[in-house]
Protein backbone atom coordinates (compact mmCIF):
# COMPACT_ATOMS: atom_id res chain seq x y z
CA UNK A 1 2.52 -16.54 47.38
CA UNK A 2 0.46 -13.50 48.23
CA UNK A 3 -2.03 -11.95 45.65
CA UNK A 4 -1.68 -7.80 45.75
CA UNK A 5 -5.40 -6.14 46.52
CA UNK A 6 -4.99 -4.08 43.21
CA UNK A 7 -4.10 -3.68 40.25
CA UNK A 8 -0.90 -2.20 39.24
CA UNK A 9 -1.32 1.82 38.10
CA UNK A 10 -1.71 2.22 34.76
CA UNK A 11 1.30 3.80 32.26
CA UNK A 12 0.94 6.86 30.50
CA UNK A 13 0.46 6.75 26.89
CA UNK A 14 2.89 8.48 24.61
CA UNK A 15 2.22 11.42 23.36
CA UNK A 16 1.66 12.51 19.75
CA UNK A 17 5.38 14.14 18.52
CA UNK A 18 4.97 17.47 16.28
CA UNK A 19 6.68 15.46 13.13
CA UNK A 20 4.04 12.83 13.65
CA UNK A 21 1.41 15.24 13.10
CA UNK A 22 3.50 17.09 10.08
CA UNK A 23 3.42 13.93 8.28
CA UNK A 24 0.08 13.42 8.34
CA UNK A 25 -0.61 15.85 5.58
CA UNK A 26 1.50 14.66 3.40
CA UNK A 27 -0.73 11.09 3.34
CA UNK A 28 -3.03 13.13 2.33
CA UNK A 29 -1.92 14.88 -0.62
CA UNK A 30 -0.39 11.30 -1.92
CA UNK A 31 -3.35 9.47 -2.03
CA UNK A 32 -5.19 10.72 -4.91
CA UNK A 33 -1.90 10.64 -7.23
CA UNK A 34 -0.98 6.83 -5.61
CA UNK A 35 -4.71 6.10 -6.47
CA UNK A 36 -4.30 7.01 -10.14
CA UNK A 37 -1.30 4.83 -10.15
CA UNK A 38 -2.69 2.04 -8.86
CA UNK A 39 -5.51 2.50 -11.52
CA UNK A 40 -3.44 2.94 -14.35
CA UNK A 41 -1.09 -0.11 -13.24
CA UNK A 42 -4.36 -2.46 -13.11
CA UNK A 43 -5.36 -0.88 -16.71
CA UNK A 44 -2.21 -1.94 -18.05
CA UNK A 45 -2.61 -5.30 -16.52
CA UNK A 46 -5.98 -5.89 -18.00
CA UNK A 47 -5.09 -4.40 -21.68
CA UNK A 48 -2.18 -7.22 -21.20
CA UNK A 49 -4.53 -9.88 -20.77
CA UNK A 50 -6.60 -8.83 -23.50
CA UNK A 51 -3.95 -8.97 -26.17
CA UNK A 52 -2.87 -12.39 -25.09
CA UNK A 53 -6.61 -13.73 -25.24
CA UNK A 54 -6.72 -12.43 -28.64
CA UNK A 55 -3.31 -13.76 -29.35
CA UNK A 56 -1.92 -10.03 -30.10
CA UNK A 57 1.76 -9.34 -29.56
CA UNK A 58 2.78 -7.54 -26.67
CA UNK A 59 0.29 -8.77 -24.30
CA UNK A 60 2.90 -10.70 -22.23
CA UNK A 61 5.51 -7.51 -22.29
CA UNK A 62 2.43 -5.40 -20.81
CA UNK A 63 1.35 -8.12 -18.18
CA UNK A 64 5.45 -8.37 -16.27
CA UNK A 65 5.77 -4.44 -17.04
CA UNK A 66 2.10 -4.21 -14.71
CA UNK A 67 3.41 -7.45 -12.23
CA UNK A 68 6.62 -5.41 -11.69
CA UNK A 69 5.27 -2.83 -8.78
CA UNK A 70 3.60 -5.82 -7.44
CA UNK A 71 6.03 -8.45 -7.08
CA UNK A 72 8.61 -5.32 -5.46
CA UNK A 73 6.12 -4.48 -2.67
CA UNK A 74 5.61 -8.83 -2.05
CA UNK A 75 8.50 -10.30 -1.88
């Protein structure tokens, strides 16, 4: 079977849509609010495990409230 000479042309890329570049300032002005989330979440989470090592009440009930955005975005 016969090799061609060259290679085949190359495609155009697609080009960037007007809502793609609308959205991206929204990612922008939800990342400092999803940060302090994700800060508070692992705050709760540690002030869990710190009642349970002291053998406080309410330790576990802090710890699954904390796991609970976790296990929802791994399923």
């Amino acid at each position: 079977m016969p090799r061609r000479r060259r290679a085949p042309a190359k495609r155009p890329h697609a080009r960037k849509t007007a809502r793609r570049a609308d959205s991206f300032p929204l990612i922008l002005r939800i990342e400092e609010p999803l940060t302090d989330a994700i800060n508070y979440v692992q705050a709760m989470y540690l002030m869990g495990y710190g009642l349970i090592s002291h053998h406080e009440a309410g330790g576990d009930a802090i710890v699954a409230l904390a796991d609970e955005p976790g296990s929802a975005s791994n399923p």
